[in-house]
PDB file of N, CA and C in Angstrom:
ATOM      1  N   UNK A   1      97.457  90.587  90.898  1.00  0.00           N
ATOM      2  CA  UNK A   1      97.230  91.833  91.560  1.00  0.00           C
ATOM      3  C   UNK A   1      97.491  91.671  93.059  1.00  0.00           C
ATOM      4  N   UNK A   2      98.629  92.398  93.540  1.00  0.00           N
ATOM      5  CA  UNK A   2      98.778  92.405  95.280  1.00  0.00           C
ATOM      6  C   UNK A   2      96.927  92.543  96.136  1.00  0.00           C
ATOM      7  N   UNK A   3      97.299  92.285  97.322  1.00  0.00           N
ATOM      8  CA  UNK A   3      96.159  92.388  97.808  1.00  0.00           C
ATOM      9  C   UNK A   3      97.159  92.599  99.388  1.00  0.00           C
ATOM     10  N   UNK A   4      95.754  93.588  99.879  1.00  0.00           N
ATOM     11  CA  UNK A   4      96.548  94.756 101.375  1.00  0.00           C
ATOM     12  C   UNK A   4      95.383  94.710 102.407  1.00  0.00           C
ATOM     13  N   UNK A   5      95.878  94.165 103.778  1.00  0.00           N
ATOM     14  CA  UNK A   5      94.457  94.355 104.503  1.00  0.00           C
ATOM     15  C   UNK A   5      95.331  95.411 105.502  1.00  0.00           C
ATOM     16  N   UNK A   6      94.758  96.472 105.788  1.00  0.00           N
ATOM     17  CA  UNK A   6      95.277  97.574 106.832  1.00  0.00           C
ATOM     18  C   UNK A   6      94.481  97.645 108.106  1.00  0.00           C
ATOM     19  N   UNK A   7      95.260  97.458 109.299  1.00  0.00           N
ATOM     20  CA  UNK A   7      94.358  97.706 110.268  1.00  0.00           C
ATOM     21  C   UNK A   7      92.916  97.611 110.593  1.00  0.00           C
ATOM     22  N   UNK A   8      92.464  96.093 109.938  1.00  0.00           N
ATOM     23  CA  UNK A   8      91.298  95.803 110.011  1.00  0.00           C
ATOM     24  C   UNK A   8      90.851  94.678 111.362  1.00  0.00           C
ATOM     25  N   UNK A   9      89.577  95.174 111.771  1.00  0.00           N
ATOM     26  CA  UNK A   9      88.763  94.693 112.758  1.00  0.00           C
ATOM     27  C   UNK A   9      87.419  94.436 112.533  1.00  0.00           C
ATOM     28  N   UNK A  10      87.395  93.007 112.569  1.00  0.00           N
ATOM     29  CA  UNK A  10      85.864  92.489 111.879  1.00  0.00           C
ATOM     30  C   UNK A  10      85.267  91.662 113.414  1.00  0.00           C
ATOM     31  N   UNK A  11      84.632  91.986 113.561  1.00  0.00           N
ATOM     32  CA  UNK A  11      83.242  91.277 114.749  1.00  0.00           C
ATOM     33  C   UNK A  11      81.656  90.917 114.257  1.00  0.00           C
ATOM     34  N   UNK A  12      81.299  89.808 115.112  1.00  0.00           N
ATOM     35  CA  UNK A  12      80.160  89.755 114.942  1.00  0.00           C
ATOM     36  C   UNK A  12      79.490  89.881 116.455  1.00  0.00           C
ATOM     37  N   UNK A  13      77.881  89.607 116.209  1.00  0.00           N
ATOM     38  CA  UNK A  13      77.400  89.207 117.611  1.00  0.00           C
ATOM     39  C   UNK A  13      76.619  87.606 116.971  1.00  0.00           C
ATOM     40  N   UNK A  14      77.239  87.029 118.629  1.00  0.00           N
ATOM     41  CA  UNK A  14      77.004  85.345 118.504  1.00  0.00           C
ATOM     42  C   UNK A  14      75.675  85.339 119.773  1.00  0.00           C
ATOM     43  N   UNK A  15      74.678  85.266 120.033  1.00  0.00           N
ATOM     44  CA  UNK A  15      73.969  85.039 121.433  1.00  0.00           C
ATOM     45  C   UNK A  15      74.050  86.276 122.180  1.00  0.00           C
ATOM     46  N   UNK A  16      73.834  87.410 121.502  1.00  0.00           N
ATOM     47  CA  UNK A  16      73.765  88.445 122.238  1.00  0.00           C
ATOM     48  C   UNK A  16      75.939  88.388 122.461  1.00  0.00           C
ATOM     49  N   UNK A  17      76.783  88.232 122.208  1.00  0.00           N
ATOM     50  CA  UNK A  17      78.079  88.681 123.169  1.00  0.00           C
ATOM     51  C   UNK A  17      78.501  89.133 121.616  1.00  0.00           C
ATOM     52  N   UNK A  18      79.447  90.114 121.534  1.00  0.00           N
ATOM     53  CA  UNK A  18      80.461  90.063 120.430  1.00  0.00           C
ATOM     54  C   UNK A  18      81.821  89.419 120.226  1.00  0.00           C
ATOM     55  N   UNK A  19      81.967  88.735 119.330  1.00  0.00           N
ATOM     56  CA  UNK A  19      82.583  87.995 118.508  1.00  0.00           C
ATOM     57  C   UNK A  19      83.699  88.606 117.928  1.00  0.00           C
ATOM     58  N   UNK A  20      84.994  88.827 118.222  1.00  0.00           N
ATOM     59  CA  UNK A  20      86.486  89.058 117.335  1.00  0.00           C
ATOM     60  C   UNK A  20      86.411  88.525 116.817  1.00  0.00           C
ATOM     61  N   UNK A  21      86.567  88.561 115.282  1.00  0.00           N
ATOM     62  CA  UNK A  21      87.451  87.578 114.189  1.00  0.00           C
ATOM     63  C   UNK A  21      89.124  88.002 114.308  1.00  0.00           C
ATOM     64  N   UNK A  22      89.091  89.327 113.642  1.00  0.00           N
ATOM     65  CA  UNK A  22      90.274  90.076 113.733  1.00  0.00           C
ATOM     66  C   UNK A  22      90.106  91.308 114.552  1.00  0.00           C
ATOM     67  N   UNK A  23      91.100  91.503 114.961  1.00  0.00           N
ATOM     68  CA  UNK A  23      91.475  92.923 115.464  1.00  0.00           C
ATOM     69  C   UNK A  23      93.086  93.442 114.907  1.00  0.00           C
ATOM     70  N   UNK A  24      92.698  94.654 114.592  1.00  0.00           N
ATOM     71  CA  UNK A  24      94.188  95.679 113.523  1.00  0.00           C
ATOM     72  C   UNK A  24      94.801  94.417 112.936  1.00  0.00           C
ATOM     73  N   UNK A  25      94.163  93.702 112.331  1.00  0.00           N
ATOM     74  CA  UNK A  25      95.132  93.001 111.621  1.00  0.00           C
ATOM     75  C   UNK A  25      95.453  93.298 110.038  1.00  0.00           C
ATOM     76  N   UNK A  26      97.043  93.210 109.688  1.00  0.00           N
ATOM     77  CA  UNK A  26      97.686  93.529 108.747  1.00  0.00           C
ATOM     78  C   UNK A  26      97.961  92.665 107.898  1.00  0.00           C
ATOM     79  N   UNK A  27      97.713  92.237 106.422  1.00  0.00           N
ATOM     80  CA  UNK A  27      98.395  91.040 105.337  1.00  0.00           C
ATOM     81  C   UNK A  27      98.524  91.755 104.639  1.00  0.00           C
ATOM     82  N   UNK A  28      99.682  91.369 103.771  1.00  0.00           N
ATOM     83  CA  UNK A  28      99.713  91.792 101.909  1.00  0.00           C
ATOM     84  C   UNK A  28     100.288  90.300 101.795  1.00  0.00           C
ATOM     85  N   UNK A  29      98.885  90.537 100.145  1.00  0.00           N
ATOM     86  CA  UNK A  29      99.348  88.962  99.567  1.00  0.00           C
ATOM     87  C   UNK A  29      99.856  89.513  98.210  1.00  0.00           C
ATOM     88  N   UNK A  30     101.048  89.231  97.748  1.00  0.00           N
ATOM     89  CA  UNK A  30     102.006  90.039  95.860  1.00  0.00           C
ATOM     90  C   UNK A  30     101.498  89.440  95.153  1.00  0.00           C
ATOM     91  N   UNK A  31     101.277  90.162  94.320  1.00  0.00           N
ATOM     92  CA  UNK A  31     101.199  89.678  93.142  1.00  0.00           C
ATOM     93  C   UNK A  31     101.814  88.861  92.136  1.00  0.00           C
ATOM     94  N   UNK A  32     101.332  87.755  91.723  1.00  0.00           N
ATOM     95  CA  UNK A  32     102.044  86.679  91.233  1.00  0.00           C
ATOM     96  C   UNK A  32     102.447  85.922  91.964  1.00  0.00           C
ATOM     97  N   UNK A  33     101.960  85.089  93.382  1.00  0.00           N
ATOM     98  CA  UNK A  33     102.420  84.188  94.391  1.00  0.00           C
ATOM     99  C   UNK A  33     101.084  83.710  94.670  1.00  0.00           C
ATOM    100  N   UNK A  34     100.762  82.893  95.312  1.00  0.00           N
ATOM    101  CA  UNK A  34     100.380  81.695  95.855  1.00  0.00           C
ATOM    102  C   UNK A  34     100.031  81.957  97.266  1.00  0.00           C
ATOM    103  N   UNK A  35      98.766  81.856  97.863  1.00  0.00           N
ATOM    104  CA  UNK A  35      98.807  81.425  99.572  1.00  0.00           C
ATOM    105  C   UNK A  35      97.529  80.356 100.038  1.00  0.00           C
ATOM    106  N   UNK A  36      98.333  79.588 101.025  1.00  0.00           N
ATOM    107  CA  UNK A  36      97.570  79.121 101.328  1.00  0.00           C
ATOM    108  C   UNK A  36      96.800  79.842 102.864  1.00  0.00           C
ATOM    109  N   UNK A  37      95.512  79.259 102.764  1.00  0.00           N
ATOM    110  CA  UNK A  37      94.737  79.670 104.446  1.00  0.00           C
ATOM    111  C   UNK A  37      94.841  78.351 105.381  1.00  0.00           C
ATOM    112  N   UNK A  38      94.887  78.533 105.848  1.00  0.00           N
ATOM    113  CA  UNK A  38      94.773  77.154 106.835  1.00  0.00           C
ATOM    114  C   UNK A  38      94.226  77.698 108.315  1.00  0.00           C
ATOM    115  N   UNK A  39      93.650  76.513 109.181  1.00  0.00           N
ATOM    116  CA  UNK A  39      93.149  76.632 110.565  1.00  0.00           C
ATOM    117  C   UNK A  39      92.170  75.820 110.660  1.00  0.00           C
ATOM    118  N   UNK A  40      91.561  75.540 111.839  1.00  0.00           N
ATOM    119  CA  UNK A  40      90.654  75.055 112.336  1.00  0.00           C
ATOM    120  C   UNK A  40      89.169  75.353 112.215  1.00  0.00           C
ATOM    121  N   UNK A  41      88.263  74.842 112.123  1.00  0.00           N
ATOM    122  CA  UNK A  41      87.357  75.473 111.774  1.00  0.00           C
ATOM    123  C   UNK A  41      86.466  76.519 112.638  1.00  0.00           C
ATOM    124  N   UNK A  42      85.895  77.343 112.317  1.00  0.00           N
ATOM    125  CA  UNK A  42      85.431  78.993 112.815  1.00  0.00           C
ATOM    126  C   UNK A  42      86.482  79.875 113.143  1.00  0.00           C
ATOM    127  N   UNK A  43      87.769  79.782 112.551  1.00  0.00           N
ATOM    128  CA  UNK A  43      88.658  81.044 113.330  1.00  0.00           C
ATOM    129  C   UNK A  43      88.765  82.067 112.240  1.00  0.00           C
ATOM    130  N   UNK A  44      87.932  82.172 111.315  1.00  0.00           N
ATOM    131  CA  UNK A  44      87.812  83.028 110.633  1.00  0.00           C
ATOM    132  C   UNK A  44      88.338  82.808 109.062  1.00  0.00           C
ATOM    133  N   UNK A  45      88.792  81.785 108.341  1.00  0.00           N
ATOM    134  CA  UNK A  45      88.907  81.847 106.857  1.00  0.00           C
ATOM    135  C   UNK A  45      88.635  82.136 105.779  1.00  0.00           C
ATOM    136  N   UNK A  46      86.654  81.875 106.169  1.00  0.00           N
ATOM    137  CA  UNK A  46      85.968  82.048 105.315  1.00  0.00           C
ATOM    138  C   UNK A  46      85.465  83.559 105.374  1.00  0.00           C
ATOM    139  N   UNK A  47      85.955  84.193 106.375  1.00  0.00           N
ATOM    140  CA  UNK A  47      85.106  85.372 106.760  1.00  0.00           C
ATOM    141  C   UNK A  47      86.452  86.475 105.971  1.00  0.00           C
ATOM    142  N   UNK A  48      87.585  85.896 106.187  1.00  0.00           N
ATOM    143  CA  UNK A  48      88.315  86.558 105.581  1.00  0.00           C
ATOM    144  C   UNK A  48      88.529  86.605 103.900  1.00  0.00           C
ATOM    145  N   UNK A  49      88.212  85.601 103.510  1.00  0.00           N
ATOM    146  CA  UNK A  49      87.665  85.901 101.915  1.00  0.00           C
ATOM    147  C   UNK A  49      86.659  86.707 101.384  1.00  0.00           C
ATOM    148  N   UNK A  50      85.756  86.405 102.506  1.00  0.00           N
ATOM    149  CA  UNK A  50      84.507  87.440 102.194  1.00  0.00           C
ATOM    150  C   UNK A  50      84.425  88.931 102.404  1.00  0.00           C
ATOM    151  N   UNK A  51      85.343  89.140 103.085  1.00  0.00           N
ATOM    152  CA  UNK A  51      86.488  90.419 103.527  1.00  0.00           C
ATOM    153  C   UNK A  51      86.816  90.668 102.416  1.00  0.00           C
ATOM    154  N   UNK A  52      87.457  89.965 101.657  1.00  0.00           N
ATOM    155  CA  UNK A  52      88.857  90.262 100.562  1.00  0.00           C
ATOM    156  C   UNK A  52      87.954  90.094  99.444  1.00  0.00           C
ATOM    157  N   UNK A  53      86.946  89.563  99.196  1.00  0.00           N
ATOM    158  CA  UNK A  53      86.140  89.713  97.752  1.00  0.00           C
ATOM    159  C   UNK A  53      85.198  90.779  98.138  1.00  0.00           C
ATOM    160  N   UNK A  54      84.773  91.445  98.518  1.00  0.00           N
ATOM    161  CA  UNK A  54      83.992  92.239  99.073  1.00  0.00           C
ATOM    162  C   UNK A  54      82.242  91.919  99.503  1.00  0.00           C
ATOM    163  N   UNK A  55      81.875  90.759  99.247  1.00  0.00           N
ATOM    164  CA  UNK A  55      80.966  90.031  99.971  1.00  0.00           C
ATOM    165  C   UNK A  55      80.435  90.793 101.279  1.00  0.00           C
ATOM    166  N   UNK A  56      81.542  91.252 102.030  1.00  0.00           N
ATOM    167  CA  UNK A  56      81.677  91.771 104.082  1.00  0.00           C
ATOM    168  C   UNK A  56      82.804  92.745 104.073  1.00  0.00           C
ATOM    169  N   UNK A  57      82.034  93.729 104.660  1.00  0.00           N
ATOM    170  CA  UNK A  57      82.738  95.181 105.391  1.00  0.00           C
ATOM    171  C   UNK A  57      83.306  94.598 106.142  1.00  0.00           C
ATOM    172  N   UNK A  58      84.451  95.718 106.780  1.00  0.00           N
ATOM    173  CA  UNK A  58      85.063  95.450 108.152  1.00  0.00           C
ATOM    174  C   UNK A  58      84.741  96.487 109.193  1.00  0.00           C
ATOM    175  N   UNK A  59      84.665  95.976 109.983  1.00  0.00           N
ATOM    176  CA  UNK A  59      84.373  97.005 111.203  1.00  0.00           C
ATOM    177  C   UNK A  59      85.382  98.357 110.725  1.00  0.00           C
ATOM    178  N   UNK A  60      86.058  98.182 110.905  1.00  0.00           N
ATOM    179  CA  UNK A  60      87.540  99.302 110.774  1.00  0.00           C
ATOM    180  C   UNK A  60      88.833  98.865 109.794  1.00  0.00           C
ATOM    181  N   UNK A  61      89.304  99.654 109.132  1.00  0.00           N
ATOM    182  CA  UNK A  61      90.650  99.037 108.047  1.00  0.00           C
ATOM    183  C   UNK A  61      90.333  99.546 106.894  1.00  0.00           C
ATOM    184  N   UNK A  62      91.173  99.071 106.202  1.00  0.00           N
ATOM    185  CA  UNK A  62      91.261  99.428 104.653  1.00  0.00           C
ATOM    186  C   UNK A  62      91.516  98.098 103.851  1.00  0.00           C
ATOM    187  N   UNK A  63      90.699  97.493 102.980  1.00  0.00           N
ATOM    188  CA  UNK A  63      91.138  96.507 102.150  1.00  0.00           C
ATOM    189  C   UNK A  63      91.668  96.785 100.496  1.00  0.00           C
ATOM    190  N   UNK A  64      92.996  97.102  99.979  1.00  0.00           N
ATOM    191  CA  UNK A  64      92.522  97.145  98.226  1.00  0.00           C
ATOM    192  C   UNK A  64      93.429  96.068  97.613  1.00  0.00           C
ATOM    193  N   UNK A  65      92.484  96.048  96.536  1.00  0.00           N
ATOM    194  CA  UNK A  65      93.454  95.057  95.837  1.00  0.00           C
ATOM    195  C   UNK A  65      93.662  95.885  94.642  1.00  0.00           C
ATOM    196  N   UNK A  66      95.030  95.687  94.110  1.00  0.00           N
ATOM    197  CA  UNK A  66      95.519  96.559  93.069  1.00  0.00           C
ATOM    198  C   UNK A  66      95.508  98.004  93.710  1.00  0.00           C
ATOM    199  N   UNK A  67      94.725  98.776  93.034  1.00  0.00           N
ATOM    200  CA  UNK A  67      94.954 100.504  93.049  1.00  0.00           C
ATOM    201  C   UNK A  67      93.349 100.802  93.477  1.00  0.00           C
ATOM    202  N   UNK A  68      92.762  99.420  94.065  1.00  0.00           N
ATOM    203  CA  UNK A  68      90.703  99.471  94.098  1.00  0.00           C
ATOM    204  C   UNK A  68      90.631  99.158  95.371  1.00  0.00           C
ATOM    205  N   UNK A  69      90.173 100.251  96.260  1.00  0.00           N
ATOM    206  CA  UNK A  69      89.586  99.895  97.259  1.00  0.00           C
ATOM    207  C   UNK A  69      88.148  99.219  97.312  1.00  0.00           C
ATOM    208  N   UNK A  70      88.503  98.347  98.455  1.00  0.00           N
ATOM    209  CA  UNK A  70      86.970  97.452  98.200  1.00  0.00           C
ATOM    210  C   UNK A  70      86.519  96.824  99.882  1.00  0.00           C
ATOM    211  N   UNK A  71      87.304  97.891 100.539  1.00  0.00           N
ATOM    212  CA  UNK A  71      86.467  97.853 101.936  1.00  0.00           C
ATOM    213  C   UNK A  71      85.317  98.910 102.305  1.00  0.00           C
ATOM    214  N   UNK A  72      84.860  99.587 101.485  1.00  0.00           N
ATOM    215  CA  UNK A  72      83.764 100.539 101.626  1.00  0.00           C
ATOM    216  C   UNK A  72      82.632 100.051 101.435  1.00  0.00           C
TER     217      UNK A  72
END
């Protein structure tokens, strides 16, 4: 099943300041392929799965996978 992130912006607050993960950021992952994540640790990987399984809202965007939205 493809998977679509639209114009999404996820923040937190760290010590009182807010925290970007993403801002308007755009992926489609097709269906029937393979990806890997990669980075360093805290730049957001895990936050973006939890994004994409629906675990965590996004500030702003649209997430669906298939024909199912699952950023609400």
């Amino acid at each position: 099943m493809e998977i679509r992130l639209g114009n999404i912006t996820k923040s937190y607050q760290d010590s009182g300041n807010r925290r970007i993960l993403f801002e308007k950021m755009d992926a489609f992952f097709p269906s029937g392929h393979r990806c890997v994540i990669l980075g360093k640790s805290g730049v957001g990987k895990s936050s973006l799965l939890n994004l994409i399984s629906g675990i965590d809202t996004p500030d702003q965007g649209e997430i669906t996978i298939g024909e199912q939205r699952v950023s609400e």
